[in-house]
N, C-alpha and C. Protein backbone atom coordinates (compact mmCIF):
# COMPACT_ATOMS: atom_id res chain seq x y z
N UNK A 1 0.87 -1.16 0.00
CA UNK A 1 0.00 0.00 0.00
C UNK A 1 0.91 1.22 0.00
N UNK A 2 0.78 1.83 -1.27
CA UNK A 2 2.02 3.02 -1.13
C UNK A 2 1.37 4.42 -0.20
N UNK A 3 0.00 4.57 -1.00
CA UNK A 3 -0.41 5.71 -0.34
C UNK A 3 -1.75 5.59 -0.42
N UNK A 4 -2.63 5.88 0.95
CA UNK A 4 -4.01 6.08 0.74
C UNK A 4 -4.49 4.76 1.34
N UNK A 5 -5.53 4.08 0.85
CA UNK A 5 -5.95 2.81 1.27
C UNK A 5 -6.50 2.32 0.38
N UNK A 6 -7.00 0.75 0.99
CA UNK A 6 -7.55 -0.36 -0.47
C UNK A 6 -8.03 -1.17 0.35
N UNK A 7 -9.11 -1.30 -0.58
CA UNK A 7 -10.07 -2.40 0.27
C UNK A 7 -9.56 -3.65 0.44
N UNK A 8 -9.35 -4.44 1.10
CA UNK A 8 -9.34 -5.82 1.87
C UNK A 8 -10.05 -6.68 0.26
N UNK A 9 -10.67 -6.12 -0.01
CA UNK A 9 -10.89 -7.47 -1.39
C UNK A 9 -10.25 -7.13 -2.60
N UNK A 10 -9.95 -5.87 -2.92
CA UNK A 10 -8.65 -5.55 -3.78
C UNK A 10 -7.61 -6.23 -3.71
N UNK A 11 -7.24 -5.69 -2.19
CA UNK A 11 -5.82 -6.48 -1.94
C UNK A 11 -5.64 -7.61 -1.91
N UNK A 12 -6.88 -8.60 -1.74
CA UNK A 12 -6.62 -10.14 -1.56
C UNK A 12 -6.72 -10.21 -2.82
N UNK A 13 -8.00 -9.61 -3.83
CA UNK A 13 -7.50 -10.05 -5.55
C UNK A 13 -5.90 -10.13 -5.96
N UNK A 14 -4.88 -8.88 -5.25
CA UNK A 14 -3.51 -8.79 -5.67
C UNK A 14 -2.37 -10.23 -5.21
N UNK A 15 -3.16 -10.28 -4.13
CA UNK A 15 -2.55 -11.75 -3.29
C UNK A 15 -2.82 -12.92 -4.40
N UNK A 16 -3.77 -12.53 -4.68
CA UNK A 16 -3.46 -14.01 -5.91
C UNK A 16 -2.40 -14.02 -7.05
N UNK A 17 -1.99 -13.26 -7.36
CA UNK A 17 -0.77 -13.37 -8.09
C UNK A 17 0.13 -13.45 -7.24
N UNK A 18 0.98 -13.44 -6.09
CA UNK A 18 1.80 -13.14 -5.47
C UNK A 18 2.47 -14.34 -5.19
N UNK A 19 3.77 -15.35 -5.31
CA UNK A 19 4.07 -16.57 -4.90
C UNK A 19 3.52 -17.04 -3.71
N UNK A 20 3.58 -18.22 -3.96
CA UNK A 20 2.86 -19.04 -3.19
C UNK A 20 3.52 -19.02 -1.69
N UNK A 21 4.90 -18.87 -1.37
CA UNK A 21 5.52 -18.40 -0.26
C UNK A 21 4.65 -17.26 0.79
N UNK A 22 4.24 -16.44 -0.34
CA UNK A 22 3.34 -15.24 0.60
C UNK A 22 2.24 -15.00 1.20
N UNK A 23 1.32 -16.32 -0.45
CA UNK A 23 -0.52 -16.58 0.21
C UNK A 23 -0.12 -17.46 1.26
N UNK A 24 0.62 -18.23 1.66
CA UNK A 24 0.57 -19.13 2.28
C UNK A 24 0.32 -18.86 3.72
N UNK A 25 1.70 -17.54 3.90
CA UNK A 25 1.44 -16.70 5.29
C UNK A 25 0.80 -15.81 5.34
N UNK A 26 -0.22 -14.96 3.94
CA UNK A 26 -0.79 -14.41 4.35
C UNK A 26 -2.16 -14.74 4.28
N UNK A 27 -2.25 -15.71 3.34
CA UNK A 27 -3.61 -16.52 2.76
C UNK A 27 -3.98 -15.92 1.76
N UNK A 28 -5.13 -16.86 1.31
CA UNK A 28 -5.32 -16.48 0.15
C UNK A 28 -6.94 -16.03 -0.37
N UNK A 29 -7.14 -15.81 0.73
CA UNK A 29 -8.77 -15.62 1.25
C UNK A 29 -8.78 -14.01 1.85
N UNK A 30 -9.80 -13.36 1.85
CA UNK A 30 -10.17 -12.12 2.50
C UNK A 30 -10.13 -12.58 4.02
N UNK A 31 -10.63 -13.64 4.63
CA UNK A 31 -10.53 -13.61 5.99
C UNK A 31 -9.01 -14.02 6.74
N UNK A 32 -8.12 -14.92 5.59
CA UNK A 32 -7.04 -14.87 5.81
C UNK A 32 -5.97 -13.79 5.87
N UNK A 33 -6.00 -12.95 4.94
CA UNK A 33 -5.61 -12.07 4.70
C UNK A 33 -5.68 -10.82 5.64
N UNK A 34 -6.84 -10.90 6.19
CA UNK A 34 -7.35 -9.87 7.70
C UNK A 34 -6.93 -10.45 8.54
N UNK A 35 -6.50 -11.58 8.83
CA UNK A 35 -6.26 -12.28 9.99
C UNK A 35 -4.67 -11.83 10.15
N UNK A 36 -4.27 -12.18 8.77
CA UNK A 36 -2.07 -11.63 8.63
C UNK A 36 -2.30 -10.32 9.06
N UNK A 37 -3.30 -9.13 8.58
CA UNK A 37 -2.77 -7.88 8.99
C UNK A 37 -3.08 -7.56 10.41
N UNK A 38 -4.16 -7.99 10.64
CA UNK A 38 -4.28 -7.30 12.12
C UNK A 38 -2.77 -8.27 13.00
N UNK A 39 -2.35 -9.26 12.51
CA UNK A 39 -1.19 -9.46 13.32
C UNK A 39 -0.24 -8.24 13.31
N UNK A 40 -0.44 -7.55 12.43
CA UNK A 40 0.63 -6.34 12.41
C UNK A 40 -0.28 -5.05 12.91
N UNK A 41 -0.51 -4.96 13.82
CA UNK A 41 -1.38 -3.47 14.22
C UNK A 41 -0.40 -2.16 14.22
N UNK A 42 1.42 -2.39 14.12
CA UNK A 42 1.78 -1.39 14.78
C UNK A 42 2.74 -1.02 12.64
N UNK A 43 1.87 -2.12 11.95
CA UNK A 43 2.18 -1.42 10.29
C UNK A 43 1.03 -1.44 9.69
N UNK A 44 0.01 -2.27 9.87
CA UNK A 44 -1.30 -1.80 9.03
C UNK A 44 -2.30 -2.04 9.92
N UNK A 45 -3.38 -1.03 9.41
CA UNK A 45 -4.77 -0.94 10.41
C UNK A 45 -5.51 -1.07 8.82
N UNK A 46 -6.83 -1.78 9.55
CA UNK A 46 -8.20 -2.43 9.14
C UNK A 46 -9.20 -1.84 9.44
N UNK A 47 -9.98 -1.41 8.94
CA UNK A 47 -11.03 -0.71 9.90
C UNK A 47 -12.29 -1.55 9.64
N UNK A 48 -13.39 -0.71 10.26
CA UNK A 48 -15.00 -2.03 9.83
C UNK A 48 -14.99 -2.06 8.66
N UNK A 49 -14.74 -1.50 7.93
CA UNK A 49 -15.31 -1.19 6.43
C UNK A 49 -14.77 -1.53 5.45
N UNK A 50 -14.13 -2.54 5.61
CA UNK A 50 -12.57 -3.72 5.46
C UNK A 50 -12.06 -2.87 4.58
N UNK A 51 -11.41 -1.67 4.96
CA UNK A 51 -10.27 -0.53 3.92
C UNK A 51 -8.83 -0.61 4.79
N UNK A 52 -8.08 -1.00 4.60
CA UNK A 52 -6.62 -1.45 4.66
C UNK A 52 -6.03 -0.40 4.71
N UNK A 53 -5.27 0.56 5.45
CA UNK A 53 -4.14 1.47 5.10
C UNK A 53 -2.87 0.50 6.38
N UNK A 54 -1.63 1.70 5.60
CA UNK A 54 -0.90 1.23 6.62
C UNK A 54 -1.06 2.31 7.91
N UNK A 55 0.11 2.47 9.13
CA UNK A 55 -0.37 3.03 10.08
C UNK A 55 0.04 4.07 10.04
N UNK A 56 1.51 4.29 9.26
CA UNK A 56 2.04 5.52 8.90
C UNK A 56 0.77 6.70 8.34
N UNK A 57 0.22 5.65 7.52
CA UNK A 57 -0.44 6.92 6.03
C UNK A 57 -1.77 7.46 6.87
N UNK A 58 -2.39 6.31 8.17
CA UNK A 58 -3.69 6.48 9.02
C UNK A 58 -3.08 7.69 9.69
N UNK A 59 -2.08 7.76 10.57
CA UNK A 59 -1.82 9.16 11.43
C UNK A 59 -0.96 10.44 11.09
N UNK A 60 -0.94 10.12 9.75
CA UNK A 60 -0.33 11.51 8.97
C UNK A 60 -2.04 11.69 8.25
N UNK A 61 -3.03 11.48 8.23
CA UNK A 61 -4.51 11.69 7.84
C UNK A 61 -4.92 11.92 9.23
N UNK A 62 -5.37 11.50 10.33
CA UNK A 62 -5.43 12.03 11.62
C UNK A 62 -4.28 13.54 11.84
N UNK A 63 -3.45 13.51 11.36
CA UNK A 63 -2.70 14.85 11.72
C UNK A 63 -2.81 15.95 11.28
N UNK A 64 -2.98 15.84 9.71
CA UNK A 64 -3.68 16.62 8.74
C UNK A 64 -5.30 16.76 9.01
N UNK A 65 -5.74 16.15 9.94
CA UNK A 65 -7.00 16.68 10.36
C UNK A 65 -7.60 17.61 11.57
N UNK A 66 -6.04 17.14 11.91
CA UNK A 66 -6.67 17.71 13.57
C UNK A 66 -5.81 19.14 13.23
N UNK A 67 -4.50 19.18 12.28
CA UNK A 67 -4.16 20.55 12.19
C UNK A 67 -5.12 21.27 11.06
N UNK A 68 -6.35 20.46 10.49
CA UNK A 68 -7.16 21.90 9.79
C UNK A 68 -7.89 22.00 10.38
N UNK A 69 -8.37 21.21 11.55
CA UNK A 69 -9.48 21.52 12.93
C UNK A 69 -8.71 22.76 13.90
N UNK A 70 -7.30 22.51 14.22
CA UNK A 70 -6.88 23.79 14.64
C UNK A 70 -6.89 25.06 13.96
N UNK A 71 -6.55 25.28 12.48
CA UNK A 71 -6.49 26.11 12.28
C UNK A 71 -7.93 26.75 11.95
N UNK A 72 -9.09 26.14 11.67
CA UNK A 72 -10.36 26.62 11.69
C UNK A 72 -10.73 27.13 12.92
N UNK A 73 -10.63 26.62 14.45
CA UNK A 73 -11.03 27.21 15.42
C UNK A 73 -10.01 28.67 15.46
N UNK A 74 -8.66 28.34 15.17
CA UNK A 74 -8.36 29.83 15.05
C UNK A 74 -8.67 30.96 14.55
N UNK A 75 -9.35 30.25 13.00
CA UNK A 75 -10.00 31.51 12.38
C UNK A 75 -11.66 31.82 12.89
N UNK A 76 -12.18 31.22 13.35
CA UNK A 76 -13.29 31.49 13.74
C UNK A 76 -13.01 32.31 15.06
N UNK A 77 -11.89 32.25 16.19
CA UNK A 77 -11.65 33.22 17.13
C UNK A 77 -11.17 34.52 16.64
N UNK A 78 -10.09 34.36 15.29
CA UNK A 78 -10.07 35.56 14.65
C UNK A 78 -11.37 36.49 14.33
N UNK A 79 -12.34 35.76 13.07
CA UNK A 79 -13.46 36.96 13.48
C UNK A 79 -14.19 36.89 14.03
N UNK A 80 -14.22 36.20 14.91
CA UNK A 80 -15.37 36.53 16.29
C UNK A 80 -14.97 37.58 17.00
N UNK A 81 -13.34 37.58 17.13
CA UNK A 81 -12.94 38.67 18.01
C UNK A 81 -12.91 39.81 16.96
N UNK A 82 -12.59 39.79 16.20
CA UNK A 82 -13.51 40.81 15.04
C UNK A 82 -13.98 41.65 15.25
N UNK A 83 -14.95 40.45 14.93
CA UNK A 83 -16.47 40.94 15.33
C UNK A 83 -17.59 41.46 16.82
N UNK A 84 -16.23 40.92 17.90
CA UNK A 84 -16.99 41.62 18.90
C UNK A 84 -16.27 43.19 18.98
N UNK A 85 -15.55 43.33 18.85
CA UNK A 85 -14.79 44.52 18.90
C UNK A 85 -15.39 45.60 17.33
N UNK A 86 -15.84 45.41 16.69
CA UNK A 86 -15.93 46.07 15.62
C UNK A 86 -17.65 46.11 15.59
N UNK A 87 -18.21 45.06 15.87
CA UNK A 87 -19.67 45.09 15.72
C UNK A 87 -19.85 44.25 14.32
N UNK A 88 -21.18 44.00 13.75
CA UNK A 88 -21.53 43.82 12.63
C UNK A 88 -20.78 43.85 11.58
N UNK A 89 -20.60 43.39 10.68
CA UNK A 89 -19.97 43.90 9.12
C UNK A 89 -20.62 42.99 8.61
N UNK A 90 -20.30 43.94 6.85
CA UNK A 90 -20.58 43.24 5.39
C UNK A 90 -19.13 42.02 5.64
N UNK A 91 -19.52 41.18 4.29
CA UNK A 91 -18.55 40.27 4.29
C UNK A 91 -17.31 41.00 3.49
N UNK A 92 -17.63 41.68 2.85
CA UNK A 92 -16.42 42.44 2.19
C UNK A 92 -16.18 43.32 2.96
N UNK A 93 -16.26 43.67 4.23
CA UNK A 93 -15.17 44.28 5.39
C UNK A 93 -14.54 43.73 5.93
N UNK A 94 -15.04 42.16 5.72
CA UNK A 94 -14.42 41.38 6.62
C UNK A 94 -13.19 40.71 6.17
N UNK A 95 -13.38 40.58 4.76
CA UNK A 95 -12.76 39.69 3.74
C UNK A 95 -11.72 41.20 3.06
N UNK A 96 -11.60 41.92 3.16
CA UNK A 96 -10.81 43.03 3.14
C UNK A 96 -9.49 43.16 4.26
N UNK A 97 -9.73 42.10 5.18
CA UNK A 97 -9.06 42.57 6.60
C UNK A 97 -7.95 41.20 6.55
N UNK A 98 -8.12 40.62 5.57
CA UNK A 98 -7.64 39.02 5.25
C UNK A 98 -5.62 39.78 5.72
N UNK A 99 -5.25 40.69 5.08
CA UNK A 99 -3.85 41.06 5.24
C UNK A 99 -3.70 41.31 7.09
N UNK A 100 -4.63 41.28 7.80
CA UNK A 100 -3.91 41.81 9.18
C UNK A 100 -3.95 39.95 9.62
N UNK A 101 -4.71 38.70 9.42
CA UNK A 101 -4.94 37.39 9.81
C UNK A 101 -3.51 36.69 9.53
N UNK A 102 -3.57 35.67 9.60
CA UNK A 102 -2.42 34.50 9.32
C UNK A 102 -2.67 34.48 8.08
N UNK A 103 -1.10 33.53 7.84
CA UNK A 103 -1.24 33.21 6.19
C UNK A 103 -2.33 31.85 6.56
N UNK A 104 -2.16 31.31 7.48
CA UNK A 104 -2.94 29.60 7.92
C UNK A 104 -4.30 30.07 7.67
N UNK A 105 -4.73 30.90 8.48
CA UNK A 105 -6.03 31.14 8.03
C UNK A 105 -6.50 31.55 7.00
N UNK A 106 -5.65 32.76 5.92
CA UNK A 106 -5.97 33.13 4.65
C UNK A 106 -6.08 31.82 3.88
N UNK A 107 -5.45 30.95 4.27
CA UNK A 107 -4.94 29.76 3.45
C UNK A 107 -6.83 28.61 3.62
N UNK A 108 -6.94 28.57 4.62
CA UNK A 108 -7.99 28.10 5.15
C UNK A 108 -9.11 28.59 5.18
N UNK A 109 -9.15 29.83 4.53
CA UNK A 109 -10.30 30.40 4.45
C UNK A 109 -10.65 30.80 2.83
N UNK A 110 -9.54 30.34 2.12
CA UNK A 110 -9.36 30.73 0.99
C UNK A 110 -9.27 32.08 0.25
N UNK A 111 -8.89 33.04 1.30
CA UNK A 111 -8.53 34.53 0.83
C UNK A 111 -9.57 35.13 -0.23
N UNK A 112 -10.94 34.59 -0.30
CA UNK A 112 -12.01 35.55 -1.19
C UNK A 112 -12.94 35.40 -0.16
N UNK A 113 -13.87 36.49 -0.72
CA UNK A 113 -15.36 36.94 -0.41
C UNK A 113 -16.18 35.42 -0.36
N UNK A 114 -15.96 34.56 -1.51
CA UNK A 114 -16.66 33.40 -1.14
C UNK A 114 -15.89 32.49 -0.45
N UNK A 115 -14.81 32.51 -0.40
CA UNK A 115 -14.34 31.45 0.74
C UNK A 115 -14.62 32.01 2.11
N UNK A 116 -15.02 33.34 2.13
CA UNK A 116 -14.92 33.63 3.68
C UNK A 116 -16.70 33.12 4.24
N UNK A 117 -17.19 33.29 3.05
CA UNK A 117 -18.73 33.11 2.77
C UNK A 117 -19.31 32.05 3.22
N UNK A 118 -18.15 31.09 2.96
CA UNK A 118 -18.68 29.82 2.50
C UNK A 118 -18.43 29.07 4.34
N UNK A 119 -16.91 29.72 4.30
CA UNK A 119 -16.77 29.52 6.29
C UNK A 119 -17.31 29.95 7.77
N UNK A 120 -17.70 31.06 7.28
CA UNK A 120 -18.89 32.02 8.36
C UNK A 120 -20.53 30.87 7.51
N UNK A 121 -20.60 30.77 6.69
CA UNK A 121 -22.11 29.53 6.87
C UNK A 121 -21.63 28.35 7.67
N UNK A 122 -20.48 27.97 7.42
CA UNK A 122 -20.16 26.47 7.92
C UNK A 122 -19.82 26.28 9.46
N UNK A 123 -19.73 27.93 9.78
CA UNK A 123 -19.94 28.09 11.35
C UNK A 123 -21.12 28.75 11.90
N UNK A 124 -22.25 28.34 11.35
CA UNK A 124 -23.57 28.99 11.94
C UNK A 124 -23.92 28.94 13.60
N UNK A 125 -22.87 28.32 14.05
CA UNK A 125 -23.06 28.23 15.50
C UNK A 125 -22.68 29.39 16.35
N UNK A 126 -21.67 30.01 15.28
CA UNK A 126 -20.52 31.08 15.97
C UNK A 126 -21.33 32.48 15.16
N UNK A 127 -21.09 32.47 13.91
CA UNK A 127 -21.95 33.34 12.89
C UNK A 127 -23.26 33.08 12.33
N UNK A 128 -23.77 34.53 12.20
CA UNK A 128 -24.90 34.80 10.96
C UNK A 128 -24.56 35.64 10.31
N UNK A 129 -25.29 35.41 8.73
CA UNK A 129 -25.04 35.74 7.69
C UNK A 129 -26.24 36.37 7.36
N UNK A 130 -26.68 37.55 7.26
CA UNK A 130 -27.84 38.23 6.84
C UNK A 130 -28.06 37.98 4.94
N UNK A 131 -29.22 38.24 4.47
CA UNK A 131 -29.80 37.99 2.96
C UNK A 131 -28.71 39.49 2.89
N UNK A 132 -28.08 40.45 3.28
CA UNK A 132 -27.83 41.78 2.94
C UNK A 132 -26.24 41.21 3.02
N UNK A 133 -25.93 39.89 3.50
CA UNK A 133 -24.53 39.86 3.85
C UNK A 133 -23.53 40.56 5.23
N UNK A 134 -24.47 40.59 5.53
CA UNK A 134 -23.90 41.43 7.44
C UNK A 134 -23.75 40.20 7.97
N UNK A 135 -22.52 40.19 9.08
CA UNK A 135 -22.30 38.91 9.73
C UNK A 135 -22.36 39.64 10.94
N UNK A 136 -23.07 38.74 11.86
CA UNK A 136 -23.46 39.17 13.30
C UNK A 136 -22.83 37.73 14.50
N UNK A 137 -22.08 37.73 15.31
CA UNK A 137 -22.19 37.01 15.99
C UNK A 137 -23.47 36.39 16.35
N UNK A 138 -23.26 35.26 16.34
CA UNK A 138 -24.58 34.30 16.87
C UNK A 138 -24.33 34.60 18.62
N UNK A 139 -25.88 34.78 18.96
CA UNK A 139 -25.86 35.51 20.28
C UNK A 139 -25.70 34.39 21.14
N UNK A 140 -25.44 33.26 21.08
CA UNK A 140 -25.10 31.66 21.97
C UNK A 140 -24.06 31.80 21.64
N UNK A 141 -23.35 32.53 20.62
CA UNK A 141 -22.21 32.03 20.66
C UNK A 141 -20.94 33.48 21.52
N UNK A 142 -21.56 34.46 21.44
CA UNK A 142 -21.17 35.48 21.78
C UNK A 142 -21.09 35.49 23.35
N UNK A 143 -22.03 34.86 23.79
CA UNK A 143 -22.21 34.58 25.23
C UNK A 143 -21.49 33.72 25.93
N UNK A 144 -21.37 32.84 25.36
CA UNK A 144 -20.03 31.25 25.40
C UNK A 144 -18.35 32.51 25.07
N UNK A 145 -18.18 33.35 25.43
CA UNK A 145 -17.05 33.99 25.67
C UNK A 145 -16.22 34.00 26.39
């Protein structure tokens, strides 16, 4: 598995070509074949959904997730604090202000009017988005301060 993952019946289709030295220990069956990897938990993981990665490629995907989960809560403290300090705005005041933020967040927010658009909807917990385009702190969320 170079990169990414493969289903458990892919990979046992590949096991059939493979010398007979290898089905032997790893089998030559899907349940055999699950049985060789989970002997290795600390090089390949299995999950329910019989998709095969190794363990390397599973926690560099866990890492890359939890650092765009960090950098989203950062940008959402960016304009919240914004936005409590400034009050209300259009999205193009907001999306104008992209040069004083991180590059992480420009990066994550995609540095336009619709990427900022698209991230103030996807945080309706924190923001509202008026039909006029005014973003208002969500008042649960303004309060949770």
């Amino acid at each position: 598995i170079e990169k990414g993952q493969v289903s458990l019946q892919v990979l046992s289709t590949c096991f059939g070509s493979c010398p007979t030295a290898i089905t032997h220990h790893a089998g030559s069956s899907q349940k055999g074949l699950a049985k060789f990897l989970r002997k290795y938990p600390d090089t390949f993981s299995l999950n329910e959904d019989g998709m095969v990665c190794t363990v390397k490629e599973k926690l560099e995907t866990v890492n890359k997730t939890m650092k765009t989960d960090q950098t989203a809560q950062k940008a959402v403290a960016y304009f919240k604090t914004m936005l409590s300090k400034k009050g209300p705005l259009d999205i193009h005041a907001l999306s104008s202000d992209f040069g004083n933020c991180g590059e992480d967040i420009r990066r994550h927010v995609k540095s336009s009017k619709a990427g900022l658009t698209k991230f103030l909807l996807d945080h309706q917990k924190t923001f509202i988005v008026d039909a006029k385009e005014f973003v208002y702190l969500n008042s649960k969320a303004s309060s949770e301060s």
